[in-house]
N, C-alpha and C. Protein backbone atom coordinates (compact mmCIF):
# COMPACT_ATOMS: atom_id res chain seq x y z
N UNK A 1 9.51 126.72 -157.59
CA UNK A 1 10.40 126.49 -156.46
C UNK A 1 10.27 125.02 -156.04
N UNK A 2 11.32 124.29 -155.53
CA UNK A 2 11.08 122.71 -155.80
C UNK A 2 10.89 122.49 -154.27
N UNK A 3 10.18 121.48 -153.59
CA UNK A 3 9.77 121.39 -152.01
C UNK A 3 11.09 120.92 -151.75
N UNK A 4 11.38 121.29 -150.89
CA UNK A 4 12.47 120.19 -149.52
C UNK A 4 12.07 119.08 -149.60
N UNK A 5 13.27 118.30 -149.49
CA UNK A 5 13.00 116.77 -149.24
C UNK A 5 13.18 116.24 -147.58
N UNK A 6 12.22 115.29 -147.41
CA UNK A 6 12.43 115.59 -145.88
C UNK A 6 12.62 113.39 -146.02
N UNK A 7 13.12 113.12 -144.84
CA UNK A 7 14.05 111.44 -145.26
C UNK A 7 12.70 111.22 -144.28
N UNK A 8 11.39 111.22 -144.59
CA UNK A 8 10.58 110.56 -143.35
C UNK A 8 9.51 109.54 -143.61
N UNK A 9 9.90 108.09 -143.89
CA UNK A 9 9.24 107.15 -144.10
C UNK A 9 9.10 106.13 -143.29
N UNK A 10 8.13 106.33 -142.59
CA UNK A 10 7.14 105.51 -142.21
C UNK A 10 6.42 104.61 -142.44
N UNK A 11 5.79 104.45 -143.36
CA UNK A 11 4.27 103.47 -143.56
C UNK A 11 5.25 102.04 -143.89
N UNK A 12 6.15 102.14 -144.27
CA UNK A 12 6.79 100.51 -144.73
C UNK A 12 7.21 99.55 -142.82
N UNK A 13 7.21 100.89 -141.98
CA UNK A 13 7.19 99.86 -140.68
C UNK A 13 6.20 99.48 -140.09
N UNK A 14 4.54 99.90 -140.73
CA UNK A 14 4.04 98.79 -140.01
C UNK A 14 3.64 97.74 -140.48
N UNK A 15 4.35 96.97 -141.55
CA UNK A 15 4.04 95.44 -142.04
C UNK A 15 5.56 95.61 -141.23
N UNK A 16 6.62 95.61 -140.99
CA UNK A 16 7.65 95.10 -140.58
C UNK A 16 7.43 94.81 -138.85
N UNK A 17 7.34 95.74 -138.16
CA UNK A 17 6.71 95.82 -137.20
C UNK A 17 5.45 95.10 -136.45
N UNK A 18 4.79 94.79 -137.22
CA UNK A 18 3.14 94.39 -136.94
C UNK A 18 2.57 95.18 -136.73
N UNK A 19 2.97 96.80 -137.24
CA UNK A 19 1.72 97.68 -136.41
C UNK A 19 0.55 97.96 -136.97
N UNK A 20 -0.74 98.64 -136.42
CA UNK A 20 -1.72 99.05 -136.92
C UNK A 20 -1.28 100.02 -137.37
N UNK A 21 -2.39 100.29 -138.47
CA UNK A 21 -2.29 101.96 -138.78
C UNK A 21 -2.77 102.84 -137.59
N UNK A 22 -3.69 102.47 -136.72
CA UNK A 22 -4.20 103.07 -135.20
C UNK A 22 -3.03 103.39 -134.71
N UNK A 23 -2.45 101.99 -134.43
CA UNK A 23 -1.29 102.15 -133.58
C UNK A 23 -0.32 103.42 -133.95
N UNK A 24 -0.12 102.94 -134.91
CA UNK A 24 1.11 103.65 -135.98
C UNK A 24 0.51 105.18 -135.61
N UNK A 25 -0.31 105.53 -135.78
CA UNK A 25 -1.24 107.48 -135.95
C UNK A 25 -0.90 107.66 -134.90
N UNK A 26 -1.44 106.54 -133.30
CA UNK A 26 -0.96 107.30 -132.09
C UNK A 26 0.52 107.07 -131.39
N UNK A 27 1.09 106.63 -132.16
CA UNK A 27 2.45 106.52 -131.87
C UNK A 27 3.53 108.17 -132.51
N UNK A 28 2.62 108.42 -133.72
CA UNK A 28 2.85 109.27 -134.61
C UNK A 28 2.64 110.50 -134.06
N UNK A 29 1.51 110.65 -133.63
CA UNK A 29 0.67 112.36 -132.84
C UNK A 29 1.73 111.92 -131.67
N UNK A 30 2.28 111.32 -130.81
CA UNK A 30 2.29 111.47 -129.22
C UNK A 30 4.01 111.91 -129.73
N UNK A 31 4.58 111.09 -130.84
CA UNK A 31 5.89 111.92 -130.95
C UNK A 31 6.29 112.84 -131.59
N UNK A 32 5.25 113.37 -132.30
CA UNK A 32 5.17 114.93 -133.08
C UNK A 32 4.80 115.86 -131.67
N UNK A 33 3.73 115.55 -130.81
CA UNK A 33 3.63 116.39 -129.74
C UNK A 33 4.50 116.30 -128.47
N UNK A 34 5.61 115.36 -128.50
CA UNK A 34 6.86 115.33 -127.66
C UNK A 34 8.01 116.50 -128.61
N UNK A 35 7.46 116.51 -129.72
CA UNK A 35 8.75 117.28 -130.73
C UNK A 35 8.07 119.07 -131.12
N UNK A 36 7.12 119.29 -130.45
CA UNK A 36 6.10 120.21 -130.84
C UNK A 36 6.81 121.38 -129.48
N UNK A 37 8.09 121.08 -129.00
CA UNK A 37 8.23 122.95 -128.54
C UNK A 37 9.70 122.63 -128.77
N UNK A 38 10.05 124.29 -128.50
CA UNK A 38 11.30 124.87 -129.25
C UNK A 38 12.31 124.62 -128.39
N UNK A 39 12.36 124.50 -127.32
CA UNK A 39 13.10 123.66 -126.06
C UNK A 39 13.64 122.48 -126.56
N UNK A 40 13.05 121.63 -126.83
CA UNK A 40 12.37 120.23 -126.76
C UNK A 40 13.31 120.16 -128.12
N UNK A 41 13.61 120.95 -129.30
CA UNK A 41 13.62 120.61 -130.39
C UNK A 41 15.38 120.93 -130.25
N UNK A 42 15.64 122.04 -129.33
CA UNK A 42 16.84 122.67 -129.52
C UNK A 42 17.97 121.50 -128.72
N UNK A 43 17.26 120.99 -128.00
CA UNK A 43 17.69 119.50 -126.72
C UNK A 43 18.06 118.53 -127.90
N UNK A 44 17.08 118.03 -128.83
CA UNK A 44 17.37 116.84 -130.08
C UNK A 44 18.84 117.48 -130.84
N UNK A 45 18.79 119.04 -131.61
CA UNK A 45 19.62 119.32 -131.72
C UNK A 45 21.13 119.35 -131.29
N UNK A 46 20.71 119.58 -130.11
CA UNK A 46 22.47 120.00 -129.13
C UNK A 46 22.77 118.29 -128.90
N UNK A 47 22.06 117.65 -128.92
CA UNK A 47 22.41 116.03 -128.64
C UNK A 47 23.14 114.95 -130.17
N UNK A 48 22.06 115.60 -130.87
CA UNK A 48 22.43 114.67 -132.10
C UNK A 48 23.92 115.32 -133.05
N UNK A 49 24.23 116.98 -132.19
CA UNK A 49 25.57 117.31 -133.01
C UNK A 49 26.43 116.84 -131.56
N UNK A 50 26.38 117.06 -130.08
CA UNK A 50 27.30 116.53 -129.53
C UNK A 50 27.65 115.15 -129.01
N UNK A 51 26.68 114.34 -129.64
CA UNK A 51 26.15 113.38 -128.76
C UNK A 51 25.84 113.14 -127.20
N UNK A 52 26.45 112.42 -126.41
CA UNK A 52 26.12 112.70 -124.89
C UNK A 52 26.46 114.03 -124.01
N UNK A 53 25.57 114.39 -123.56
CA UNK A 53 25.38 115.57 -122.30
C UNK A 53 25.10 115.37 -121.16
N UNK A 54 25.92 116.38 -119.94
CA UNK A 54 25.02 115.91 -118.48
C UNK A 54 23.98 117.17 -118.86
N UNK A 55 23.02 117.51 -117.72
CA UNK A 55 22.10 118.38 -117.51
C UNK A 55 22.91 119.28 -117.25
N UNK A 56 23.60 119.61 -116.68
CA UNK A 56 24.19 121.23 -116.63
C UNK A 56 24.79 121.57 -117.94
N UNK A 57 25.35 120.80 -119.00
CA UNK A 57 25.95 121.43 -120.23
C UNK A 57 24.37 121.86 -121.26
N UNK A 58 22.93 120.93 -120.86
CA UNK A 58 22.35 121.50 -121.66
C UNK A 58 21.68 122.89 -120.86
N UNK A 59 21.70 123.44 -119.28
CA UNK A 59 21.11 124.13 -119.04
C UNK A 59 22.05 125.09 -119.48
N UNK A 60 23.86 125.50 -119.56
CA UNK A 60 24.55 126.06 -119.84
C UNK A 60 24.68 126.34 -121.29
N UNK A 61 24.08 125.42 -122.13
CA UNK A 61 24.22 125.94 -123.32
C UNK A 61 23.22 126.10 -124.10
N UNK A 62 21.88 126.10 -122.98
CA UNK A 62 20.16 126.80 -123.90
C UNK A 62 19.81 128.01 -123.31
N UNK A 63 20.99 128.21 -121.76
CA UNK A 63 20.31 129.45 -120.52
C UNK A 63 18.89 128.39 -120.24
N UNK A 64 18.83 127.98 -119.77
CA UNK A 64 17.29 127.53 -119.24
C UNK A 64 17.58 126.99 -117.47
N UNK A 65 16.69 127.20 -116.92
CA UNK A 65 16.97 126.23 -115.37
C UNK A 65 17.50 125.09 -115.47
N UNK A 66 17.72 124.49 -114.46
CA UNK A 66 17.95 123.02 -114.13
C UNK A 66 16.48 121.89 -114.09
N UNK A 67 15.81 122.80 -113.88
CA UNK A 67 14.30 122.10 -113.50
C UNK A 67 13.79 121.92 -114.95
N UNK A 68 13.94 122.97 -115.69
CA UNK A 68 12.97 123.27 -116.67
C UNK A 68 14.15 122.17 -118.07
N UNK A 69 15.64 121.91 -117.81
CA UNK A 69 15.91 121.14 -118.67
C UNK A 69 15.91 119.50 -118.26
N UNK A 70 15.22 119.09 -117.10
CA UNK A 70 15.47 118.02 -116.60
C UNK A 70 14.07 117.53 -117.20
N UNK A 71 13.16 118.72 -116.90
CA UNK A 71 11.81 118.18 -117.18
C UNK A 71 11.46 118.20 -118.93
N UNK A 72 11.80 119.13 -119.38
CA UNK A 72 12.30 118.72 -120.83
C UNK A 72 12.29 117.28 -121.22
N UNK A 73 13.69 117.15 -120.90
CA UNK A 73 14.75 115.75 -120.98
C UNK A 73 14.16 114.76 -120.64
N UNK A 74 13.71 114.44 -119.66
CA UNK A 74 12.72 113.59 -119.22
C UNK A 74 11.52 113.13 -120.34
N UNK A 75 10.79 114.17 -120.53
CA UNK A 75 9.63 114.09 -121.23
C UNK A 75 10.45 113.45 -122.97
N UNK A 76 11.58 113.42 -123.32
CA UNK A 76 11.87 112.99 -124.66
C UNK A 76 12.39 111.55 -124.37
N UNK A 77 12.92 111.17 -122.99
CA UNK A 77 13.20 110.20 -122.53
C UNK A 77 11.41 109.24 -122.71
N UNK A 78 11.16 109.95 -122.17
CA UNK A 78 9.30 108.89 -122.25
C UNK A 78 9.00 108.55 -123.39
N UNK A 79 9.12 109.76 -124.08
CA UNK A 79 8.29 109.39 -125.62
C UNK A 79 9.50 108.87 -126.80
N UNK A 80 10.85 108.27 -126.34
CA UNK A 80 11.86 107.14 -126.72
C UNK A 80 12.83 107.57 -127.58
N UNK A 81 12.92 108.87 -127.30
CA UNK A 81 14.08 109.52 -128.27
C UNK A 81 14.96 110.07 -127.91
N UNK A 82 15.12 109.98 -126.29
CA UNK A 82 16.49 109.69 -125.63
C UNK A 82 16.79 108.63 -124.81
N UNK A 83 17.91 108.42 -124.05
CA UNK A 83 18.14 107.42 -123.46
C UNK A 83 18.82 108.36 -122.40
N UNK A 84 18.92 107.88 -120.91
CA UNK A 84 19.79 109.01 -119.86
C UNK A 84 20.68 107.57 -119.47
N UNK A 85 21.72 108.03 -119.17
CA UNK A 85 22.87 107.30 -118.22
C UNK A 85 22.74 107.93 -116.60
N UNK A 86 22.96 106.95 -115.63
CA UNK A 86 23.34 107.47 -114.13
C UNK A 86 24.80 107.47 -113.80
N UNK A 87 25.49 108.40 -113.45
CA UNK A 87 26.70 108.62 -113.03
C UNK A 87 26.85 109.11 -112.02
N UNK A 88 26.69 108.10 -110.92
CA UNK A 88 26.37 108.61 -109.32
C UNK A 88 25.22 109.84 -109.18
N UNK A 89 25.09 111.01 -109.13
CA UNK A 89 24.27 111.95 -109.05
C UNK A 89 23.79 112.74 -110.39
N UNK A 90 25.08 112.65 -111.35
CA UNK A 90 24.78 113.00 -112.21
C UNK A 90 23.87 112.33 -113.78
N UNK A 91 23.43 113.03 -114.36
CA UNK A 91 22.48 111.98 -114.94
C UNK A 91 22.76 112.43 -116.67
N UNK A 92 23.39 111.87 -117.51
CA UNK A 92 23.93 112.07 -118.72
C UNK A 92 23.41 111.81 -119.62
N UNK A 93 22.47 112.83 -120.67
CA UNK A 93 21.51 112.34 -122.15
C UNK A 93 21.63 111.84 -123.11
N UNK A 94 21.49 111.09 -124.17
CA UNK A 94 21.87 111.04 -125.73
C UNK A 94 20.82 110.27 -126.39
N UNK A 95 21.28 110.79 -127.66
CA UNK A 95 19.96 110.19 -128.68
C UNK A 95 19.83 108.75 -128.28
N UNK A 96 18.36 108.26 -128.23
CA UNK A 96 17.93 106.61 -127.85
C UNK A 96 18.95 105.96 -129.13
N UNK A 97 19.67 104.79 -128.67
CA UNK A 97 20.24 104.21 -129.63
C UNK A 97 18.86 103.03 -130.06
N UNK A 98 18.22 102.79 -129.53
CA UNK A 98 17.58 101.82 -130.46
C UNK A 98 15.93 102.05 -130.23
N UNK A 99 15.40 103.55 -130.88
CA UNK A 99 14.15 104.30 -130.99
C UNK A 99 13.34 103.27 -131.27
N UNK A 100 12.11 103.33 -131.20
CA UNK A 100 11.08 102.91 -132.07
C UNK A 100 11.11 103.32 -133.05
N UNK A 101 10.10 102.70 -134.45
CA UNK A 101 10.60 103.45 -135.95
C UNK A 101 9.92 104.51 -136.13
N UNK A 102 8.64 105.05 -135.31
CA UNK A 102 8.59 106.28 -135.66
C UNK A 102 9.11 107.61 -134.85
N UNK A 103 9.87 106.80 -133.95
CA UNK A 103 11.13 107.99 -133.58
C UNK A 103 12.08 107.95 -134.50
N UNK A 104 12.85 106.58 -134.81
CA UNK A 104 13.53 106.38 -135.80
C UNK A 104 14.24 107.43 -136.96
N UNK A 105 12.46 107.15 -137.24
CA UNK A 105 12.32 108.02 -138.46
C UNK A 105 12.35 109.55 -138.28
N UNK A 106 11.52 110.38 -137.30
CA UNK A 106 11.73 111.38 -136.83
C UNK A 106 13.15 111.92 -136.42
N UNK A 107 13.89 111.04 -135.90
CA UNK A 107 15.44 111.59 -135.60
C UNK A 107 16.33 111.73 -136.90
N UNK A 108 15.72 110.72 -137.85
CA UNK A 108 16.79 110.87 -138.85
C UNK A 108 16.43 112.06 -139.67
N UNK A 109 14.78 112.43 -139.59
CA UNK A 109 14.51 113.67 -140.37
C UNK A 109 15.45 115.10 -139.84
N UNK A 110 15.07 114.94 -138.53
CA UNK A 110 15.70 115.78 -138.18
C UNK A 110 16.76 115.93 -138.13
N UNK A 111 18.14 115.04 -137.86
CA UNK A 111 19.40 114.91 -138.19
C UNK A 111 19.95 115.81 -139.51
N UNK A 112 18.58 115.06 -140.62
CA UNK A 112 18.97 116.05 -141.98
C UNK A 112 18.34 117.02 -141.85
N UNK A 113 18.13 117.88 -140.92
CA UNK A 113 17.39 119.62 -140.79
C UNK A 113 18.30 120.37 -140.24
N UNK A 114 19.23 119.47 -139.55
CA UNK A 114 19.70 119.90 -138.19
C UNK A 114 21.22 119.80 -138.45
N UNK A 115 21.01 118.90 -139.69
CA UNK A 115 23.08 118.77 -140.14
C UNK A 115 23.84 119.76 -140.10
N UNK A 116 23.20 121.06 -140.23
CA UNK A 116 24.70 122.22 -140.20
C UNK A 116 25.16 122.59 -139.21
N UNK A 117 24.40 121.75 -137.89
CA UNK A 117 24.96 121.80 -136.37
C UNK A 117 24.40 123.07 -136.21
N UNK A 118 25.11 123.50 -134.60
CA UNK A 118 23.98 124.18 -133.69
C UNK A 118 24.19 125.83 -134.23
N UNK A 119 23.63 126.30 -133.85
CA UNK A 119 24.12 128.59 -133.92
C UNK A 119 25.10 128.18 -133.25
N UNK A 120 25.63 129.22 -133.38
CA UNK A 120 27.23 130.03 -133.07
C UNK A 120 27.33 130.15 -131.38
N UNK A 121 25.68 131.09 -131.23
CA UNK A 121 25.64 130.72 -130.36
C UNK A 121 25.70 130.18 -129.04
N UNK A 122 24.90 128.96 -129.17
CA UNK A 122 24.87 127.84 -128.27
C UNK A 122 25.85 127.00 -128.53
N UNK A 123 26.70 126.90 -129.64
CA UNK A 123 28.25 126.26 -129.61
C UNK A 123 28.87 127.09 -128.48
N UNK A 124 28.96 128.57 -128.82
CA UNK A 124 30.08 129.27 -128.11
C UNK A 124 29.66 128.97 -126.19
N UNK A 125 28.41 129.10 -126.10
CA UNK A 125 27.96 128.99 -124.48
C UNK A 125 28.56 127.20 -124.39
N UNK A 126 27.93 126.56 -125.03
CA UNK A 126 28.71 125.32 -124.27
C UNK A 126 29.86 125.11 -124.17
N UNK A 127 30.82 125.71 -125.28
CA UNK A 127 32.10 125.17 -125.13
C UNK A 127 32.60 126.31 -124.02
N UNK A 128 32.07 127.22 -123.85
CA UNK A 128 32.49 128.02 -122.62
C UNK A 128 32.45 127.50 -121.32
N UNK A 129 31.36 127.07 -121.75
CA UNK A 129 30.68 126.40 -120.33
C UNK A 129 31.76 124.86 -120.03
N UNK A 130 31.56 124.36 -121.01
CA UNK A 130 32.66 123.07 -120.73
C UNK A 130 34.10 123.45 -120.37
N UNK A 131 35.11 124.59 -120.96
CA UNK A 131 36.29 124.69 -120.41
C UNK A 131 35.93 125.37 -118.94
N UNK A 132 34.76 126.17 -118.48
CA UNK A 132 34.86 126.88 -116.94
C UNK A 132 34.86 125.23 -116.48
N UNK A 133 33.91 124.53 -116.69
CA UNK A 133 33.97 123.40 -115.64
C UNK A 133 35.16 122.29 -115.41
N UNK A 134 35.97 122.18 -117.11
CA UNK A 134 36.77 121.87 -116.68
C UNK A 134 37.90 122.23 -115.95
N UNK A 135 38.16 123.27 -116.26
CA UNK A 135 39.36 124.31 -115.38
C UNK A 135 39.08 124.27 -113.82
N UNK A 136 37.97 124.62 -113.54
CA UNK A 136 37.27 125.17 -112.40
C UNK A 136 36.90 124.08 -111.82
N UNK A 137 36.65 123.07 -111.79
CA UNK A 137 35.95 122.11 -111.47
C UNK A 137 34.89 122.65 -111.20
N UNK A 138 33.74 123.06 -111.61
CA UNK A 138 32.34 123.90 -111.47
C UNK A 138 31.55 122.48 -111.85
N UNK A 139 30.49 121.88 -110.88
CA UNK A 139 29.73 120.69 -110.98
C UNK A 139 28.44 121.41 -111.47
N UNK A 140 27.56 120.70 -111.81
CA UNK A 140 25.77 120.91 -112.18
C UNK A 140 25.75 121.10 -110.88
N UNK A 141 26.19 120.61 -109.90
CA UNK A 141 25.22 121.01 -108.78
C UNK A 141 25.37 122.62 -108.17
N UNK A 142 26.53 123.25 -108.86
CA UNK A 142 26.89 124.54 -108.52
C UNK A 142 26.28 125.42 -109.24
N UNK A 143 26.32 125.10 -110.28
CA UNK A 143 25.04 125.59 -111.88
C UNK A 143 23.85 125.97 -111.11
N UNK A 144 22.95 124.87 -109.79
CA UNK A 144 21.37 125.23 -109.25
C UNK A 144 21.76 126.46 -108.55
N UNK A 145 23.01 127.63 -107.85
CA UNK A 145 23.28 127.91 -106.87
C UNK A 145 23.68 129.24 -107.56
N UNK A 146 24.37 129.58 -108.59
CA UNK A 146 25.11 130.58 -109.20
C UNK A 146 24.58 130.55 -110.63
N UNK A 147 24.70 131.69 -110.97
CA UNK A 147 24.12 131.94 -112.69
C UNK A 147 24.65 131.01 -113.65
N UNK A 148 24.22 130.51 -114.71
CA UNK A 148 24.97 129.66 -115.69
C UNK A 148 24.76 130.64 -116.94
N UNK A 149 25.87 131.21 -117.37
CA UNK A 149 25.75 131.31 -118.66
C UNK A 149 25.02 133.12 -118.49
N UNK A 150 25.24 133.53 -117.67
CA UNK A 150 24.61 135.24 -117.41
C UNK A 150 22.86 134.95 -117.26
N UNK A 151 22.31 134.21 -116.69
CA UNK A 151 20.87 133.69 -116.39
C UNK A 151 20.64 132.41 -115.74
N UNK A 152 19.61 132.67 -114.81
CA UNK A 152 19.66 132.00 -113.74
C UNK A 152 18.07 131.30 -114.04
């Protein structure tokens, strides 16, 4: 049976870079353990097939709180593999356009894991979720107040 090929090369950025190999290992562990839950992984996903999201389309289209996808989001924001926009109150995600290389590299692995786009699923809840809000004018901030998606 022949292994998977996975696109994840590393070691040629730290002569490009200047990094240590130290450096490089704990740069390496801190963004494998930013990428180490299923939340966390399904967020890279729903981003890298839709590109930008506010917080209510990802709490509407994982079922998760508002708290629990902010704090998520946040935490991938730190470790440089997203970037957030401010839009008055609202606060809008997408893949970091210019990662470090061993996010870099990590996003593009995953990109090719992740190419056949999201389940059926979490397509069908977001795009549900996107025509109620557009029709409805239904804000994230109505999402903290009323069920999103049959779960609160």
């Amino acid at each position: 049976m022949a292994r998977p090929h996975f696109d994840l090369h590393i070691t040629g950025y730290t002569h490009m870079y200047g990094l240590t190999r130290e450096v490089m290992v704990k740069s390496l562990s801190s963004s494998l353990k930013a990428l180490a839950d299923e939340t966390r992984l399904q967020m890279v996903a729903l981003l890298l097939a839709k590109g930008e999201l506010c917080v209510c389309d990802v709490v509407a289209a994982l079922r998760i709180t508002q708290s629990k996808a902010s704090r998520h989001l946040r935490h991938l924001v730190n470790a440089g593999f997203l970037q957030d926009r401010k839009d008055g109150v609202w606060v809008h995600f997408r893949i970091a356009e210019a990662p470090g290389p061993v996010q870099a590299a990590l996003i593009g692995a995953l990109a090719g894991q992740f190419g056949e786009g999201l389940s059926a699923q979490v397509e069908d809840r977001l795009a549900e979720w996107q025509v109620r809000k557009a029709k409805d004018g239904v804000t994230c901030q109505q999402t903290t107040k009323k069920k999103v998606g049959g779960r609160r």
